[in-house]
C-alpha atoms as a PDB file:
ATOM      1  CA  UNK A   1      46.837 191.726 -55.050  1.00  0.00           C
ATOM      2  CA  UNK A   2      45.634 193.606 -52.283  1.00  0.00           C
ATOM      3  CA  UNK A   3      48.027 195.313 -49.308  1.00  0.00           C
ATOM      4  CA  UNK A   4      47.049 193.044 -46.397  1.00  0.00           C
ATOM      5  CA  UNK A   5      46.429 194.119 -43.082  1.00  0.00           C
ATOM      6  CA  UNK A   6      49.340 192.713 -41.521  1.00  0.00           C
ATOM      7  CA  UNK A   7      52.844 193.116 -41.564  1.00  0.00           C
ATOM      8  CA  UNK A   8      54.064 192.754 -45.362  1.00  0.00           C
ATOM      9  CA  UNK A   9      57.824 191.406 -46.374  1.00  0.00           C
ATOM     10  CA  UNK A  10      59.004 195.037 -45.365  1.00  0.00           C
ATOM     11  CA  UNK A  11      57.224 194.783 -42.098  1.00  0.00           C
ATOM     12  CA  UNK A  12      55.471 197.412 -42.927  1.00  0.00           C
ATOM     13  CA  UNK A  13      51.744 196.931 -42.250  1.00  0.00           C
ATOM     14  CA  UNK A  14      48.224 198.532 -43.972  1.00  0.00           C
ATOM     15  CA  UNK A  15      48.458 201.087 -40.806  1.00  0.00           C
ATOM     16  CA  UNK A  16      51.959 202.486 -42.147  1.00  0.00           C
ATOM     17  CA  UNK A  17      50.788 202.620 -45.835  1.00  0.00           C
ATOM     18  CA  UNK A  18      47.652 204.209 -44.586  1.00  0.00           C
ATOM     19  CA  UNK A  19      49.786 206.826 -42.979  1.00  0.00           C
ATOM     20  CA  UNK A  20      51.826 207.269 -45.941  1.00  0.00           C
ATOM     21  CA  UNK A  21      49.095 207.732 -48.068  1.00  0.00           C
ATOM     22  CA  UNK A  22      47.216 210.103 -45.813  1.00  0.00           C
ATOM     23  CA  UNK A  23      50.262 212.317 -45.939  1.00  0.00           C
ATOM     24  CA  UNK A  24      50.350 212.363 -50.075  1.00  0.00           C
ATOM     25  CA  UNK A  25      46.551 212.851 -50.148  1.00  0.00           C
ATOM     26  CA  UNK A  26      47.100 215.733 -47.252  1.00  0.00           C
ATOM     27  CA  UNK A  27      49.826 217.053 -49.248  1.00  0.00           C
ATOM     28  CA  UNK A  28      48.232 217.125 -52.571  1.00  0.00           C
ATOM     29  CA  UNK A  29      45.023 218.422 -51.097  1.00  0.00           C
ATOM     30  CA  UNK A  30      46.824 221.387 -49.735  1.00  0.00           C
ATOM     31  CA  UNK A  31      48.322 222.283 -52.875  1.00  0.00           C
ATOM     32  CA  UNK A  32      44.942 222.269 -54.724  1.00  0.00           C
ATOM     33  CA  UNK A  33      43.004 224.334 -51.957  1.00  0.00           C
ATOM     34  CA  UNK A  34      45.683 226.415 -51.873  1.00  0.00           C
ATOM     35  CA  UNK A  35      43.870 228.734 -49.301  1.00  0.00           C
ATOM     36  CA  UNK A  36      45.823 229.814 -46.230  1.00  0.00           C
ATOM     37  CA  UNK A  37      43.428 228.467 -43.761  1.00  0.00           C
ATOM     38  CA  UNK A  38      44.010 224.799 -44.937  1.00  0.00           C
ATOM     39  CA  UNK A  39      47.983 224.981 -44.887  1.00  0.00           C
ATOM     40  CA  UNK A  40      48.186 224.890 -40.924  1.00  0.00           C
ATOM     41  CA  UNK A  41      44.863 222.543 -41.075  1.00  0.00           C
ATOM     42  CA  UNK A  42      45.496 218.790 -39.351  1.00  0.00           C
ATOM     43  CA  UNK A  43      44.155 216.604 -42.535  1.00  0.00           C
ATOM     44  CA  UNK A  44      43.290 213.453 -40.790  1.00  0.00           C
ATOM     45  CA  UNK A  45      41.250 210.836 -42.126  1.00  0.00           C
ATOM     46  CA  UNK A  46      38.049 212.025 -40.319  1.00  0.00           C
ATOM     47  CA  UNK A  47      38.232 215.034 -41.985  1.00  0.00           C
ATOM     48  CA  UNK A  48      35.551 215.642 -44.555  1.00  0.00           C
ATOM     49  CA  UNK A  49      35.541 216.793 -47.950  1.00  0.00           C
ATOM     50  CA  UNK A  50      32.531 219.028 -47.745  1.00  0.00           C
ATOM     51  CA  UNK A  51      32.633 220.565 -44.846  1.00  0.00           C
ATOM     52  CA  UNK A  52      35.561 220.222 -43.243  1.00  0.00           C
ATOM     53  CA  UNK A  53      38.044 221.470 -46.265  1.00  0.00           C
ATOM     54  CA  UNK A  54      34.896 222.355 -48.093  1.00  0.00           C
ATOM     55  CA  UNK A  55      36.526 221.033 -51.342  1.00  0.00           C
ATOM     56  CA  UNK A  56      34.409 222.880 -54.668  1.00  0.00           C
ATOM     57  CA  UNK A  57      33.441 220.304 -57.573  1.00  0.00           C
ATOM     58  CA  UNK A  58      36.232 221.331 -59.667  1.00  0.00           C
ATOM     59  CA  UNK A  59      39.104 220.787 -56.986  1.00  0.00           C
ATOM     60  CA  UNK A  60      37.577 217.365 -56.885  1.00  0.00           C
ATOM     61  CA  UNK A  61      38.873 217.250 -60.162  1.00  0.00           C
ATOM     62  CA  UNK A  62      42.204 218.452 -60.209  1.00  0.00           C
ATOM     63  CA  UNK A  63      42.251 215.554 -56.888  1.00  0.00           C
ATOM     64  CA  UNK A  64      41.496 212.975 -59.488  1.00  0.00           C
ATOM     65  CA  UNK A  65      43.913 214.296 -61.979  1.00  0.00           C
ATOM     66  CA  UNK A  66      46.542 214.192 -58.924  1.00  0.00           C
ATOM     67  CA  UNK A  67      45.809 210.787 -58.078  1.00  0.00           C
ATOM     68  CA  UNK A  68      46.271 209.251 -61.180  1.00  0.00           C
ATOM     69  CA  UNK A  69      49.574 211.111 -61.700  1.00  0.00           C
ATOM     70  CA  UNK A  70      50.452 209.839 -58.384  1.00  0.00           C
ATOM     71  CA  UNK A  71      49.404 206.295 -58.331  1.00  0.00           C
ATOM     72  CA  UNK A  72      49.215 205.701 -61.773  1.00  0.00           C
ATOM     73  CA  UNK A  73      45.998 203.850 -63.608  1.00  0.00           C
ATOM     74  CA  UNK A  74      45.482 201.359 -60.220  1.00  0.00           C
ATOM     75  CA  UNK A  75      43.680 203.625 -58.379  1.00  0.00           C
ATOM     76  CA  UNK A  76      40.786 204.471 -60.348  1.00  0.00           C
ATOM     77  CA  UNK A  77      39.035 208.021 -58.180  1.00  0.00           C
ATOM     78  CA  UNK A  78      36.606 208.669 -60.843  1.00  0.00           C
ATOM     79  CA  UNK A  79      34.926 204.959 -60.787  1.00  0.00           C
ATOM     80  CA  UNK A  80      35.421 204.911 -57.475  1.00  0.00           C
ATOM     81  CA  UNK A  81      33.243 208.098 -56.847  1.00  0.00           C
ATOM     82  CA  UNK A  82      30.319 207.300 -59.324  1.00  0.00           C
ATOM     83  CA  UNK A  83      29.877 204.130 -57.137  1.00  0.00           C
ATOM     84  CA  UNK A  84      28.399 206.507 -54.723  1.00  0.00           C
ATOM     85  CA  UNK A  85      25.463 208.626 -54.189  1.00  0.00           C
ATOM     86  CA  UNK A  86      25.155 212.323 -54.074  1.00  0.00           C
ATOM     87  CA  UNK A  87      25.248 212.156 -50.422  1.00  0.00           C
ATOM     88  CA  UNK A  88      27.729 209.723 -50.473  1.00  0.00           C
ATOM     89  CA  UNK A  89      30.039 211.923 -51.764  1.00  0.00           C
ATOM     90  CA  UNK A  90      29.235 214.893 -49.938  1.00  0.00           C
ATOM     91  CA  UNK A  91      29.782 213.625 -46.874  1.00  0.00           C
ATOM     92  CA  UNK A  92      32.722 211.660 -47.882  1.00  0.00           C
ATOM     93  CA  UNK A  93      36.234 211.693 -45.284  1.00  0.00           C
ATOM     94  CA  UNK A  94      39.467 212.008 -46.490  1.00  0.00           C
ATOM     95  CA  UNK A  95      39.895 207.888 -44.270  1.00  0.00           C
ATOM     96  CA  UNK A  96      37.867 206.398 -47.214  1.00  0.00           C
ATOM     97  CA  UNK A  97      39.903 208.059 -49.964  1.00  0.00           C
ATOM     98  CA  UNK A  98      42.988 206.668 -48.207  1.00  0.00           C
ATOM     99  CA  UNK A  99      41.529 203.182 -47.693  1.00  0.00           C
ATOM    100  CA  UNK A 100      40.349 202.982 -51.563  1.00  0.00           C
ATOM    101  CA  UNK A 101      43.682 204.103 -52.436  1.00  0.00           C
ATOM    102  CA  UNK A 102      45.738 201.243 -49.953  1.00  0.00           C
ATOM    103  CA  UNK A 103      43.196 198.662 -51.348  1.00  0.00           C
ATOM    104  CA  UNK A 104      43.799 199.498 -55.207  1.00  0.00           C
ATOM    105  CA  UNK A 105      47.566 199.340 -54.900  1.00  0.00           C
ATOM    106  CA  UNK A 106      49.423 196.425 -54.960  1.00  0.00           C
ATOM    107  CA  UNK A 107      51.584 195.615 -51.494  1.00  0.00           C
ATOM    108  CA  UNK A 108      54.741 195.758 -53.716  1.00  0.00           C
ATOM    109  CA  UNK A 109      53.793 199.489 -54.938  1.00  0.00           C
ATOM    110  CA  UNK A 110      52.939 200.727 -51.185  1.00  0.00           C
ATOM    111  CA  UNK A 111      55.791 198.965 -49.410  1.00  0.00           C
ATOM    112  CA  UNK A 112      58.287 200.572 -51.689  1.00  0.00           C
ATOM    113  CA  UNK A 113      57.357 203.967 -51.175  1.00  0.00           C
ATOM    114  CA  UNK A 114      59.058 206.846 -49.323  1.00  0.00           C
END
């Protein structure tokens, strides 16, 4: 099951646990950058892997590694990124991580989260 796009039994909708998950993907990007210019940096879901936070191949990794720690086996970032192309992926926002992530989740796991 799918979070829908309206209001769930909490009343929160997909535009809260988008939020919520932009701030856990913001937070664990900062920690694996770790560079000083990113810690003040307004992560939004516009903002681009490549050339906005110009994320390396290997932080890419540790992401993946984070996400599965964090949202357990349901959101799958690996098979999620070899869907794409080369270009795909280089030009890849943070918004479509964050919408993958929403979608793999059940509503129960998103609505419960603080």
């Amino acid at each position: 099951m799918s979070v829908q796009a309206t209001a769930g039994p909490g009343g929160v909708g997909r535009a809260e646990h988008e939020t919520r998950v932009l701030g856990e993907v913001s937070e664990d990007l900062r920690e694996i950058i770790g560079e000083e210019y990113v810690i003040d940096m307004d992560i939004a879901m516009e903002s681009t892997f490549s050339h906005d936070l110009e994320l390396e191949s290997i932080e890419f990794v540790a992401l993946a590694d984070r996400l599965r720690e964090r949202y357990g086996e349901a959101v799958d970032f690996v098979g999620f990124l070899a869907t794409m192309d080369v270009d795909q992926v280089i030009n890849m926002q943070v918004g479509e991580v964050v919408r993958f992530i929403v979608s793999s989740l059940p509503a129960t796991a998103t609505a419960g989260r603080r």
